[in-house]
Protein backbone atom coordinates (compact mmCIF):
# COMPACT_ATOMS: atom_id res chain seq x y z
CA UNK A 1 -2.15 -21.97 -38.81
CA UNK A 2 -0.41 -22.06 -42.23
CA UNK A 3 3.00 -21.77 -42.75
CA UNK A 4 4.40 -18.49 -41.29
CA UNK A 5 6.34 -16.06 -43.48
CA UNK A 6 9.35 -14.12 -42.08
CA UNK A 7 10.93 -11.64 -44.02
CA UNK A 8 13.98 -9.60 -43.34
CA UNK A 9 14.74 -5.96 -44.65
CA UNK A 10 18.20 -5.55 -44.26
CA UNK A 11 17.54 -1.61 -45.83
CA UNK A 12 21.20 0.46 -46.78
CA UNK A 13 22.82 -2.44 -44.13
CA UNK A 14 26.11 -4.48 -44.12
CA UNK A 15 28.32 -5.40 -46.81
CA UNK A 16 29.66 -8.59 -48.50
CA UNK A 17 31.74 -10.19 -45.52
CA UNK A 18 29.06 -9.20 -42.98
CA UNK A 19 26.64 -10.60 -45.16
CA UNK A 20 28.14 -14.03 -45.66
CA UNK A 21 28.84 -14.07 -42.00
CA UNK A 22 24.93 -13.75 -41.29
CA UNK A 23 24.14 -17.02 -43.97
CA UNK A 24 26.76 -18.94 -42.74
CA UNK A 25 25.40 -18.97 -39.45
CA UNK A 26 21.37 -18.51 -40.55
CA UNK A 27 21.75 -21.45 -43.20
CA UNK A 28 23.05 -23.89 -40.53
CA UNK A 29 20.17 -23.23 -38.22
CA UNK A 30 18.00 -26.29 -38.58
CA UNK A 31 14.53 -24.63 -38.17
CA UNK A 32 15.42 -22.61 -41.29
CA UNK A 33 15.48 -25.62 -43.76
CA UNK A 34 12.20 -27.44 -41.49
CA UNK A 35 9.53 -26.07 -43.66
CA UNK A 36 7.83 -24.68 -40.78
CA UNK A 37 8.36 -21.79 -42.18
CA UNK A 38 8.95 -19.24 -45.03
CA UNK A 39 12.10 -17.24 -44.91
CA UNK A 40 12.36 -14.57 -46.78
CA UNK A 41 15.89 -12.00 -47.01
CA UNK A 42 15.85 -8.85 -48.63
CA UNK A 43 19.50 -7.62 -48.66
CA UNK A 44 20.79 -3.84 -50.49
CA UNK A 45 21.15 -4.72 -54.54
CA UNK A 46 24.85 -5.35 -54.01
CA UNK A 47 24.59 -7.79 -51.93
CA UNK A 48 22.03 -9.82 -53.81
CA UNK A 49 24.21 -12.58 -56.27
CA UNK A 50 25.92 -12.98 -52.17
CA UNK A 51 22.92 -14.13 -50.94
CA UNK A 52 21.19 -15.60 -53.61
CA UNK A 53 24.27 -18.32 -53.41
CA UNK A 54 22.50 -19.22 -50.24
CA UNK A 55 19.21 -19.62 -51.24
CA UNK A 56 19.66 -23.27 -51.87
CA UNK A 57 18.87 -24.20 -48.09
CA UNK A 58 15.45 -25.23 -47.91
CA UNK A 59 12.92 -22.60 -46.91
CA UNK A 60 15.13 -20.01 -47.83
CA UNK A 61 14.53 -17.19 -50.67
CA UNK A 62 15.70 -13.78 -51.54
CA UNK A 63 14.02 -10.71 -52.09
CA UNK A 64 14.74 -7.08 -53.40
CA UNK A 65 14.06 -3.96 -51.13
CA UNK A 66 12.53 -1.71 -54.28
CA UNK A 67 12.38 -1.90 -58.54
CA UNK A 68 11.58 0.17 -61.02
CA UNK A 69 8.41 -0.09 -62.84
CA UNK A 70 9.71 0.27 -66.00
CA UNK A 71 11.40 -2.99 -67.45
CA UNK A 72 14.49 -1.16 -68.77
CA UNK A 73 15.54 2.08 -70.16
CA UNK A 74 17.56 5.61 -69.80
CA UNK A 75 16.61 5.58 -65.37
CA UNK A 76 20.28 5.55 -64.88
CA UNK A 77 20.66 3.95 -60.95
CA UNK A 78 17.51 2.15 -60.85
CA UNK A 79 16.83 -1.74 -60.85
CA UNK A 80 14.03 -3.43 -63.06
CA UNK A 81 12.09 -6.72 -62.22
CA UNK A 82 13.62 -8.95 -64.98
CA UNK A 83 16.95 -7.52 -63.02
CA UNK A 84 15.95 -8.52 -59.81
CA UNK A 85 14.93 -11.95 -60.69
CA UNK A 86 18.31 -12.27 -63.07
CA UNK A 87 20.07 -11.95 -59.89
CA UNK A 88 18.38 -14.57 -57.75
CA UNK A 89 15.48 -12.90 -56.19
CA UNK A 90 12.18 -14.71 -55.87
CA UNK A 91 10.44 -11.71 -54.09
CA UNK A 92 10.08 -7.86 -53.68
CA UNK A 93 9.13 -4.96 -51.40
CA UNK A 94 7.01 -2.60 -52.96
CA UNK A 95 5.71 0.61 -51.47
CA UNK A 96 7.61 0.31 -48.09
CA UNK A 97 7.31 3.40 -45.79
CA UNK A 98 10.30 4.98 -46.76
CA UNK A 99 9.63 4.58 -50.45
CA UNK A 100 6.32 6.13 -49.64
CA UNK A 101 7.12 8.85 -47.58
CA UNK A 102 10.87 9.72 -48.11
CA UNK A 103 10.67 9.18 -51.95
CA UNK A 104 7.30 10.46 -52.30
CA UNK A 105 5.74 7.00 -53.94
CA UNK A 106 2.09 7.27 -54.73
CA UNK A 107 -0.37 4.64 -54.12
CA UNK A 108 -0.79 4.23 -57.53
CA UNK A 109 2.55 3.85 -58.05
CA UNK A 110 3.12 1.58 -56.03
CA UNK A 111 0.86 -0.32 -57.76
CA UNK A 112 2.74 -0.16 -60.96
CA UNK A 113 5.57 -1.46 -59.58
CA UNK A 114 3.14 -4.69 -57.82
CA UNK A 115 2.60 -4.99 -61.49
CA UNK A 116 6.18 -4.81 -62.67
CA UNK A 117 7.32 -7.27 -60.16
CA UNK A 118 4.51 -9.68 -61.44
CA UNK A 119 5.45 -9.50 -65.05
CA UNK A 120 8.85 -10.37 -64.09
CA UNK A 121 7.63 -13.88 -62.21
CA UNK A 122 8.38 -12.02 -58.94
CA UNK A 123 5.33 -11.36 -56.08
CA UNK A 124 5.57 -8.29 -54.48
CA UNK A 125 4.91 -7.78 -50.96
CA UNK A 126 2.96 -4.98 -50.64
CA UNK A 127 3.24 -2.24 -47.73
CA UNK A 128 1.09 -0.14 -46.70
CA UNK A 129 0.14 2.06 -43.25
CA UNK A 130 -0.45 4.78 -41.65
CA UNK A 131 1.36 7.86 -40.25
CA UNK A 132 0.85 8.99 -36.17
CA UNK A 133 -0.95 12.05 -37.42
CA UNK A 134 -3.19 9.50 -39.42
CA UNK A 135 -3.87 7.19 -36.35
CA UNK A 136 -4.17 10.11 -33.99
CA UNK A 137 -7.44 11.83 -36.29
CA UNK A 138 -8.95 8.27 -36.88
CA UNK A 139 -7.53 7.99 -40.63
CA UNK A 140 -6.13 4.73 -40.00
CA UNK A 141 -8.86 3.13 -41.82
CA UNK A 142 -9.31 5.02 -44.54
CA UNK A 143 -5.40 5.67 -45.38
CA UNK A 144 -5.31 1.57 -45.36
CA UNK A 145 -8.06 1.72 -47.51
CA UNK A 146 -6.94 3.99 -49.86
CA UNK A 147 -3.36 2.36 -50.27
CA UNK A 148 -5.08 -1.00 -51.11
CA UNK A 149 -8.01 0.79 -53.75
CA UNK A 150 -4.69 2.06 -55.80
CA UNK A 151 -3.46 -1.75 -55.82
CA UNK A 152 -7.14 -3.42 -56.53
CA UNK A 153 -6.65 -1.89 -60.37
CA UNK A 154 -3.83 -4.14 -60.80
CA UNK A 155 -4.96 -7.52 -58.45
CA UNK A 156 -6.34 -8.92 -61.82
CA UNK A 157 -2.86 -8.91 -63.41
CA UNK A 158 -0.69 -10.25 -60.38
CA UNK A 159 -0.94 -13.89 -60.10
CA UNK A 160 0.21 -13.92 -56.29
CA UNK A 161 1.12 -10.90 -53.83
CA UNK A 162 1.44 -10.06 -49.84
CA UNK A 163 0.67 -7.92 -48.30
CA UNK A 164 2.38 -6.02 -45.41
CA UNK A 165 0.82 -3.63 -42.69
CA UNK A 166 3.20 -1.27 -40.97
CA UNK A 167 2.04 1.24 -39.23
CA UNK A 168 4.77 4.20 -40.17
CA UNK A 169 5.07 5.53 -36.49
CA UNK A 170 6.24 2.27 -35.55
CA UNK A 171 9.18 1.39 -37.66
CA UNK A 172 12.34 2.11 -36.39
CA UNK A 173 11.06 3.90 -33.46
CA UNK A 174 11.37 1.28 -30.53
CA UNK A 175 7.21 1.55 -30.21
CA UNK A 176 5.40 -1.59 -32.21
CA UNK A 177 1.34 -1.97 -32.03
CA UNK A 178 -0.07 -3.55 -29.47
CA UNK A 179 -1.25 -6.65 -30.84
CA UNK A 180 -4.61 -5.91 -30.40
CA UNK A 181 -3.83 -2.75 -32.71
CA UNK A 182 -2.17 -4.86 -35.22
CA UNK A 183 -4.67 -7.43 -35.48
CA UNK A 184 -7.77 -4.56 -35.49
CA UNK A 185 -5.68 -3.78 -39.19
CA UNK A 186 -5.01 -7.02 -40.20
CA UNK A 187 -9.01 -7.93 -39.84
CA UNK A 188 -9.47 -4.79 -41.92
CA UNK A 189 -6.95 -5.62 -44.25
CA UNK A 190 -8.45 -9.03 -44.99
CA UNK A 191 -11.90 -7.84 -45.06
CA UNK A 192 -11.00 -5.32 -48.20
CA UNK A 193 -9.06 -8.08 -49.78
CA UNK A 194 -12.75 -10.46 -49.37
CA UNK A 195 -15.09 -7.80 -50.49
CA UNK A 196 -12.73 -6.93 -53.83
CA UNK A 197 -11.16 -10.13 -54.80
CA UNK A 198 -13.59 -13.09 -53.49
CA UNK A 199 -12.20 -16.03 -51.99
CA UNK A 200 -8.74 -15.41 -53.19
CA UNK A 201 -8.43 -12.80 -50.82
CA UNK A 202 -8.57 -15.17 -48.17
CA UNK A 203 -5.59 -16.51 -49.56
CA UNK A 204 -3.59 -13.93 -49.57
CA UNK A 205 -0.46 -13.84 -46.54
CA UNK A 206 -0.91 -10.77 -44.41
CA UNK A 207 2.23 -9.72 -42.23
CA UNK A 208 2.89 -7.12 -39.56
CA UNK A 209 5.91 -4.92 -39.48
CA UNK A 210 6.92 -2.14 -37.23
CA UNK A 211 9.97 -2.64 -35.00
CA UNK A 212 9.15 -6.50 -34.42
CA UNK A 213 11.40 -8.10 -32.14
CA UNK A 214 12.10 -11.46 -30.73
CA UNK A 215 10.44 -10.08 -27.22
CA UNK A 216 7.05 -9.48 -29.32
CA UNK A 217 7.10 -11.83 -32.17
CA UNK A 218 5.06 -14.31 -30.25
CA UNK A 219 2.41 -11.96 -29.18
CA UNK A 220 2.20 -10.59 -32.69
CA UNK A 221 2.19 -14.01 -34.52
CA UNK A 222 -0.68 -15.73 -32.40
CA UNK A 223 -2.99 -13.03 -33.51
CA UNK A 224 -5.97 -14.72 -35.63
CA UNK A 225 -4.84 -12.83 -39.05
CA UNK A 226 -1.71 -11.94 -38.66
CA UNK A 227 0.76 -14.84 -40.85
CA UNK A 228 4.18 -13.49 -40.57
CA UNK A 229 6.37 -10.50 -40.09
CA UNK A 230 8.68 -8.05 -42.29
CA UNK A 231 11.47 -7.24 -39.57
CA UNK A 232 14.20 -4.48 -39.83
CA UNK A 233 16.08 -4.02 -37.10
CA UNK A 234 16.47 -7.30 -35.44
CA UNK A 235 16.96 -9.13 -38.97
CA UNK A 236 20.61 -7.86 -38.97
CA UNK A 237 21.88 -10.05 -36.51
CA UNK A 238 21.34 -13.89 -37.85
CA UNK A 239 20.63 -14.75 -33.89
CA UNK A 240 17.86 -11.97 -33.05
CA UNK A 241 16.01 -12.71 -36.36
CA UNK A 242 16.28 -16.84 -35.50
CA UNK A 243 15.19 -16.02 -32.54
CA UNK A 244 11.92 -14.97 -34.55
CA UNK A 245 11.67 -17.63 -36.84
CA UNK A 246 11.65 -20.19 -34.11
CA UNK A 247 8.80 -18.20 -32.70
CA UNK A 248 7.53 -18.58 -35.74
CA UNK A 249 7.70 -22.47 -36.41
CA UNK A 250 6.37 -23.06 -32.52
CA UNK A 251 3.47 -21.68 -33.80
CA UNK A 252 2.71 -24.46 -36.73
């Protein structure tokens, strides 16, 4: 299996004190800094110089929760890409449920702002999924599908990217996807990535995300296409979320 990539969304969470006490106790794990594998933190925008004065341990990187896709300009309380990696960040959510649903993102975009993040020398991770009323008429499929057609305009232009399914009835809602579910999308997933992109969408990390937890990390992480996890919840506590990278780096 390659390297596993965990990332943690820390969403409107914690301020500076709580978030140095979470590194000081994270950095000093030594699975973090093993290479077996990728940790990613994506912290609220004032906390990111904090944590990106961590991201010397090995294995570690930082990541911003949203950006705008404009590079600057009169969009008084947004962030831009050149911003984000100014202040330390390596990475970037793009299109995550919330942005999507409770912001009213488009598909396409979210694709603008895959491409902002690339101009700016960051990868986006990419999230898509569906809604219960989605799953419930069958729509799974062709939401997924949809999401990723909006992102295929821009593939040429973005020089790496992840992408990351969560299904939107499962975040923050104590239910997850069975991973049989999970993986049935992640096969999916990598099959649309094949047919438009060629072999370098078999390169391309796919992760699950939807109220992942150290008591299902394992039985997500062992399914055949499924290379990491974006965790909310239980990355707010450095010990829950450690609990998932180790589950994580058995795996390599």
């Amino acid at each position: 299996m390659i390297r596993p990539i965990i990332v943690a969304n820390w969403k409107m969470n914690k301020n500076t004190q709580e978030a140095i006490s979470f590194f000081k106790e994270f950095c000093t794990d030594p699975t973090v800094s093993s290479g077996q594998v990728s940790c990613i933190v994506c912290p609220a925008t004032t906390l990111l110089h904090t944590a990106a004065s961590y991201a010397d341990t090995p294995n570690l990187s930082i990541g911003g929760q949203n950006l705008n896709e404009k590079e600057k300009g009169a969009f008084t309380g947004e962030i831009s890409g050149t911003m984000l990696r100014d202040a330390g960040c390596k990475f970037v959510l793009v299109g995550h449920s919330e942005r999507r649903h409770l912001y009213r993102e488009s598909s396409d975009l979210v694709a603008k702002k895959a491409f902002a993040a690339a101009h700016a020398n960051l990868i986006p991770i990419v999230c898509v999924g569906e809604t219960l009323v989605d799953r419930q008429g069958n729509k799974t499929f062709q939401v997924i599908r949809t999401q990723l057609n909006a992102l295929f305009n821009e593939a040429p232009f973005l020089a790496s990217f992840i992408v990351a399914y969560e299904p939107v009835w499962a975040i923050g809602t104590g239910q997850v996807a069975t991973p049989e579910q999970a993986q049935e999308v992640h096969a999916f997933i990598r099959q649309l990535l094949v047919e438009r992109l060629g072999e370098k969408g078999r390169l391309i990390s796919l992760l699950y995300g939807g109220s992942v937890t150290p008591e299902n990390a394992k039985s997500l992480l062992t399914q055949p296409d499924i290379e990491g996890a974006l965790v909310g919840g239980a990355s707010l506590q450095a010990a829950s979320f450690l609990q998932i990278i180790h589950e994580g780096a058995r795996l390599c």
